[in-house]
C-alpha atoms as a PDB file:
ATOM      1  CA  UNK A   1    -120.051 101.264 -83.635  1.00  0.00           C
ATOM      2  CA  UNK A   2    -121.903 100.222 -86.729  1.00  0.00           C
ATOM      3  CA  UNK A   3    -118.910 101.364 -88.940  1.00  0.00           C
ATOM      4  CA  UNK A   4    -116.508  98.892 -86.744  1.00  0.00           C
ATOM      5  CA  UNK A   5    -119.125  96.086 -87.619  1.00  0.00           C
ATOM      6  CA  UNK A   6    -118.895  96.992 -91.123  1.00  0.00           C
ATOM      7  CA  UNK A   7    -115.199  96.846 -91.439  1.00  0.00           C
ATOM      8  CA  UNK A   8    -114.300  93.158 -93.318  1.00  0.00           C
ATOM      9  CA  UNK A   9    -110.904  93.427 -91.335  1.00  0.00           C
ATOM     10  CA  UNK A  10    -112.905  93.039 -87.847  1.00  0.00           C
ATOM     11  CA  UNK A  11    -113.198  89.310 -88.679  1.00  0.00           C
ATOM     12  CA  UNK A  12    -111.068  87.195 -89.037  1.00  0.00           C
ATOM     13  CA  UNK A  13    -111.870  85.258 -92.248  1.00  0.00           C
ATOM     14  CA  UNK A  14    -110.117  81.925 -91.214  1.00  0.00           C
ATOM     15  CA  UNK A  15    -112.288  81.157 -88.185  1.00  0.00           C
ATOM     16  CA  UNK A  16    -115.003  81.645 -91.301  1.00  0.00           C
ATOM     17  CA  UNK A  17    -113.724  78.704 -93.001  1.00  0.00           C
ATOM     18  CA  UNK A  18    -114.172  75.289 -91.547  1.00  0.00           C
ATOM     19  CA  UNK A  19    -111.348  73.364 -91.258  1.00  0.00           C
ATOM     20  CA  UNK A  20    -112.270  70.066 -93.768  1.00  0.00           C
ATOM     21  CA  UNK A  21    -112.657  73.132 -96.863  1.00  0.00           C
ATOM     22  CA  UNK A  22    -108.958  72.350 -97.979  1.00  0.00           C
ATOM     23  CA  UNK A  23    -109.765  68.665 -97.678  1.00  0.00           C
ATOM     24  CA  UNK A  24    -112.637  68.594 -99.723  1.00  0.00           C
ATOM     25  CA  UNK A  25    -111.120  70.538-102.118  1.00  0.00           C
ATOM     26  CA  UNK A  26    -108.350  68.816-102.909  1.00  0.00           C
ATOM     27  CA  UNK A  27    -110.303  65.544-104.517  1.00  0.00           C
ATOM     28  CA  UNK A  28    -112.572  68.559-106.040  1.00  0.00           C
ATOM     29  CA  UNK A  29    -109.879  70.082-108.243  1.00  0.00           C
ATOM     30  CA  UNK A  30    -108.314  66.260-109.193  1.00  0.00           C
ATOM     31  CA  UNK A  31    -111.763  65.617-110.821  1.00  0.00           C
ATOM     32  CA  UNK A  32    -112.190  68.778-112.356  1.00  0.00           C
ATOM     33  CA  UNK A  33    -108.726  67.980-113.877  1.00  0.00           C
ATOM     34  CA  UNK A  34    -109.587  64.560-114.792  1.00  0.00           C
ATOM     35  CA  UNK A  35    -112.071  65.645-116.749  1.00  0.00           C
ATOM     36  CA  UNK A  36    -111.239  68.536-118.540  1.00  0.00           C
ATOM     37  CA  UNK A  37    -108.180  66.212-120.001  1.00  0.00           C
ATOM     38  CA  UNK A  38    -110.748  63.495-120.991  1.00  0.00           C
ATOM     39  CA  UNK A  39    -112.764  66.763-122.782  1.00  0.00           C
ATOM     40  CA  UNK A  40    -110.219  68.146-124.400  1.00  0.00           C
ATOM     41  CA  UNK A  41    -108.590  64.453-125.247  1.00  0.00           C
ATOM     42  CA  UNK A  42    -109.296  64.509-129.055  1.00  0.00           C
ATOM     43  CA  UNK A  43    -107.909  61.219-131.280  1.00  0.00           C
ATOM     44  CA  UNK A  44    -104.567  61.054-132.688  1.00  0.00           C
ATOM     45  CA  UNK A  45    -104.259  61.545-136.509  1.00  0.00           C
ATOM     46  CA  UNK A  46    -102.428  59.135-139.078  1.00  0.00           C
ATOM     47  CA  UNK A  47    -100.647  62.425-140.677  1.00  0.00           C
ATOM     48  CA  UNK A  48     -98.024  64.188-139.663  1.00  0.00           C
ATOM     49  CA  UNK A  49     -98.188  67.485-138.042  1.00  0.00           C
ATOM     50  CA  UNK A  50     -98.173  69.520-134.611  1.00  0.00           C
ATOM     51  CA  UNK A  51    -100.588  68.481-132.154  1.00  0.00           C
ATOM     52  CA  UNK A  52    -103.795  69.695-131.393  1.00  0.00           C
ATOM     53  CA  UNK A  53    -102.839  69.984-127.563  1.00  0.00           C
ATOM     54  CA  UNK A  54    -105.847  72.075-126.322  1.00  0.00           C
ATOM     55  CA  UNK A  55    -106.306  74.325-128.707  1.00  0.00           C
ATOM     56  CA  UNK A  56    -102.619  75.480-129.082  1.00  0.00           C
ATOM     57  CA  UNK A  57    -101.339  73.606-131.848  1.00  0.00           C
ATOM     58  CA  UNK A  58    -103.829  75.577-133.626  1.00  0.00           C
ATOM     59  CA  UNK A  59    -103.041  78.459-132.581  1.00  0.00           C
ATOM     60  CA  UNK A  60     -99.097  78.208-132.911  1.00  0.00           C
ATOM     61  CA  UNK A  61    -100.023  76.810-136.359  1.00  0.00           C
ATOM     62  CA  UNK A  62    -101.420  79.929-137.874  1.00  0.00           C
ATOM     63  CA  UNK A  63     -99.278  82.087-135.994  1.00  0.00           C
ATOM     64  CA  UNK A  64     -96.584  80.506-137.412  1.00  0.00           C
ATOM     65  CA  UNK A  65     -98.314  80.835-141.014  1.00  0.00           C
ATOM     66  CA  UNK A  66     -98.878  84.707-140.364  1.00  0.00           C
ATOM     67  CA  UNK A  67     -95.547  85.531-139.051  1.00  0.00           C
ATOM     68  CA  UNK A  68     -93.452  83.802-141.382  1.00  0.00           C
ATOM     69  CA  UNK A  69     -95.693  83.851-144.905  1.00  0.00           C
ATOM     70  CA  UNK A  70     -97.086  80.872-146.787  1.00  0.00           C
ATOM     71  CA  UNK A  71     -93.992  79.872-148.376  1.00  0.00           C
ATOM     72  CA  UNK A  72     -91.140  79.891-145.234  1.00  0.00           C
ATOM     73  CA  UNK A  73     -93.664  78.424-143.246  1.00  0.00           C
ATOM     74  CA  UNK A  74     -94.835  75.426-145.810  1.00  0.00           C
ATOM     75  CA  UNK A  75     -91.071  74.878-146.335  1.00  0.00           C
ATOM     76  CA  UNK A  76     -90.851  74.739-142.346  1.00  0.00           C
ATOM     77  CA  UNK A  77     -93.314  71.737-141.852  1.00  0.00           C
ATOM     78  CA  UNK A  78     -92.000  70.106-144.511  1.00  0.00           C
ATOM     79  CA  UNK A  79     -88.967  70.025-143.653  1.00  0.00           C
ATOM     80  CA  UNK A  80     -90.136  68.869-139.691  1.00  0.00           C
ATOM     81  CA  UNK A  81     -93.004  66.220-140.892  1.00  0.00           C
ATOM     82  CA  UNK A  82     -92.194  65.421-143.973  1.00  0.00           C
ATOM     83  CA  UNK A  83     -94.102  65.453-147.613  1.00  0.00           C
ATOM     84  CA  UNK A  84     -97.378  65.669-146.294  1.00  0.00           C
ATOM     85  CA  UNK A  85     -98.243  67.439-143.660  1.00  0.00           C
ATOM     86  CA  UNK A  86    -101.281  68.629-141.228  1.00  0.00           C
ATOM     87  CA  UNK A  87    -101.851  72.343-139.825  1.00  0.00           C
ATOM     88  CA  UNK A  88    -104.195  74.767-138.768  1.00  0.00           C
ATOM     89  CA  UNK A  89    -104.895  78.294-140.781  1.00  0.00           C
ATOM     90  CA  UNK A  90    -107.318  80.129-139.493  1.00  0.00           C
ATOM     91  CA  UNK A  91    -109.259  77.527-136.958  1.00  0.00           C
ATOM     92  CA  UNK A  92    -109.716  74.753-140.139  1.00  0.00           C
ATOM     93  CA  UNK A  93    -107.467  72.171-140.794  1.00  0.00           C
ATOM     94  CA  UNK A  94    -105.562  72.490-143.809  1.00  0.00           C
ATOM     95  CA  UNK A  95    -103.030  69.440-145.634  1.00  0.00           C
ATOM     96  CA  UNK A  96     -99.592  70.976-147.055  1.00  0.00           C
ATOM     97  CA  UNK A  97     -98.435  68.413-149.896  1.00  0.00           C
ATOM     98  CA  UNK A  98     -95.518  68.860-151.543  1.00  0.00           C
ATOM     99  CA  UNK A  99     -92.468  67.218-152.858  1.00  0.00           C
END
């Protein structure tokens, strides 16, 4: 008898749950949203480059850099931005000039 108290499949979970929970939730998670693009929202640079895009650019950036060597990938983003040009190596943003 206690066992067949015990036992989480006895219940069922759904009568648990009031039914307004998916309601509030719903304006919940569009806030949360809301503001983890307005924290993660960083200002647009002048130079050229890949974004910053939540972290990713960065991270693309350097894999790129690591896969590909210094010189295939400098080539690379000059060829795609131009002369001068702004990337990521190793978390710190680094300016590729050439000509």
């Amino acid at each position: 008898m206690v066992l067949e108290t015990l036992n989480p499949m006895h219940y069922n979970i759904t009568s648990l749950v009031p039914d307004t929970m998916p309601v509030a939730t719903v304006p919940i998670l569009i806030v949360m949203c809301f503001l983890f693009l307005i924290w993660n929202h960083e200002e647009t640079s002048s130079i050229p480059g890949p974004g910053y895009c939540m972290g990713i650019g960065p991270l693309i950036s350097h894999g790129r850099f690591l896969w590909m060597g210094v010189g295939n990938a400098c080539n690379y983003y000059n060829k795609t931005y131009g002369e001068f040009v702004r990337v990521w190596i190793s978390g710190e943003e680094t300016f590729i000039i050439s000509k």
